[in-house]
Protein backbone atom coordinates (compact mmCIF):
# COMPACT_ATOMS: atom_id res chain seq x y z
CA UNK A 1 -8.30 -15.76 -17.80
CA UNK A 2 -7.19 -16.30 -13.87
CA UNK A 3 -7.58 -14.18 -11.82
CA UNK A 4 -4.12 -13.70 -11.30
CA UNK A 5 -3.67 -12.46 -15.11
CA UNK A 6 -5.89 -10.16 -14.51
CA UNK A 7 -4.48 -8.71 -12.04
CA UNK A 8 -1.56 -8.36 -13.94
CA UNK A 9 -3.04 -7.04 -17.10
CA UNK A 10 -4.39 -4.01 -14.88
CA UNK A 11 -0.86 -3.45 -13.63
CA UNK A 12 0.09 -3.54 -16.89
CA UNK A 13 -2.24 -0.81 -18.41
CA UNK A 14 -1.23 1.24 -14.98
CA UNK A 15 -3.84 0.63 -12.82
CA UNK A 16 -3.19 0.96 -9.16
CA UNK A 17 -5.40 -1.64 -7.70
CA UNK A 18 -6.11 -2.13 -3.85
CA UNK A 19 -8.04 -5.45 -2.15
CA UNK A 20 -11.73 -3.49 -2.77
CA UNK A 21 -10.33 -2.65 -6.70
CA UNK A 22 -9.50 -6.37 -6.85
CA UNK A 23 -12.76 -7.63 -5.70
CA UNK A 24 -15.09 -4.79 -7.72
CA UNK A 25 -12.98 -5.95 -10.83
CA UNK A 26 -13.65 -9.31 -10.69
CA UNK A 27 -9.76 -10.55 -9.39
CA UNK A 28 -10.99 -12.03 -6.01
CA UNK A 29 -10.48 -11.62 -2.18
CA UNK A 30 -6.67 -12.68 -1.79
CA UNK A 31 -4.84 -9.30 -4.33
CA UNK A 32 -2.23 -9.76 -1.40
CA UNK A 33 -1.28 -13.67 -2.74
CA UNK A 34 -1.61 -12.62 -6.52
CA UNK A 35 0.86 -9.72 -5.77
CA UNK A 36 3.26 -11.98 -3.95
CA UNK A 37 2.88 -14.93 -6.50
CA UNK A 38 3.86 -12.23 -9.24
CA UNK A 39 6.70 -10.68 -7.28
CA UNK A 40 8.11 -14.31 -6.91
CA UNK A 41 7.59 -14.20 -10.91
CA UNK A 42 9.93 -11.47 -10.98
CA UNK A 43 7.94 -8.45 -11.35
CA UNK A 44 8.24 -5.08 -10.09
CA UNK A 45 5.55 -4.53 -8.11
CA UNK A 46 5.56 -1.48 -5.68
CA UNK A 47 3.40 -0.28 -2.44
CA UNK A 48 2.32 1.98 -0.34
CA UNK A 49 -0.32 2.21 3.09
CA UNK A 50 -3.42 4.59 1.63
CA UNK A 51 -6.02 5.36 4.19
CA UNK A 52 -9.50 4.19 3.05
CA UNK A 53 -11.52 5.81 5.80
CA UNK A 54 -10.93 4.13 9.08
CA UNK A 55 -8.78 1.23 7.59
CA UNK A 56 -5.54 1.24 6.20
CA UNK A 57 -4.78 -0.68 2.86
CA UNK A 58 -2.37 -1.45 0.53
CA UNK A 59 -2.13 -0.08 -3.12
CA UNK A 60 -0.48 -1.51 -5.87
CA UNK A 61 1.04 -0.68 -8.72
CA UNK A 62 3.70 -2.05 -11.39
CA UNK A 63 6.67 0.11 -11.55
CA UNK A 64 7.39 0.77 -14.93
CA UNK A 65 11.07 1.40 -15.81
C-alpha cells in the first residue's frame, strides 16, 4: 500500500492526521503533497492551523457528508 492510500484510509476511518501523525504512522514527510494529490482526486479534504507548541501546523481531516 502507498503511502498515499494510507493516508487516505486514515481519513477514511476519521482520523485527523497532521505532518508528525503522517510520519509516526508510517505515510512519510510530504502529508501536504498526498493531501493535495487527493484533493485534485476529488476529495473533500478540510483544514485548519492547530498550534503544536511553538509551531503552527496543519490538520487534516475528510469531511464526511
Amino acid at each position: 500500500m502507498s503511502q498515499r492510500e494510507k493516508v487516505l484510509k486514515a481519513l477514511q476511518r476519521g482520523h485527523k492526521l497532521t505532518p508528525l501523525d503522517a510520519l509516526n504512522r508510517g505515510m512519510g514527510l510530504r502529508l501536504g503533497g498526498h493531501i493535495y494529490a487527493l484533493r485534485k482526486a476529488g476529495h473533500d479534504i478540510r483544514s485548519e492551523l492547530v498550534q503544536k507548541g511553538d509551531a503552527r501546523v496543519s490538520k487534516y481531516w475528510l469531511h464526511q457528508t
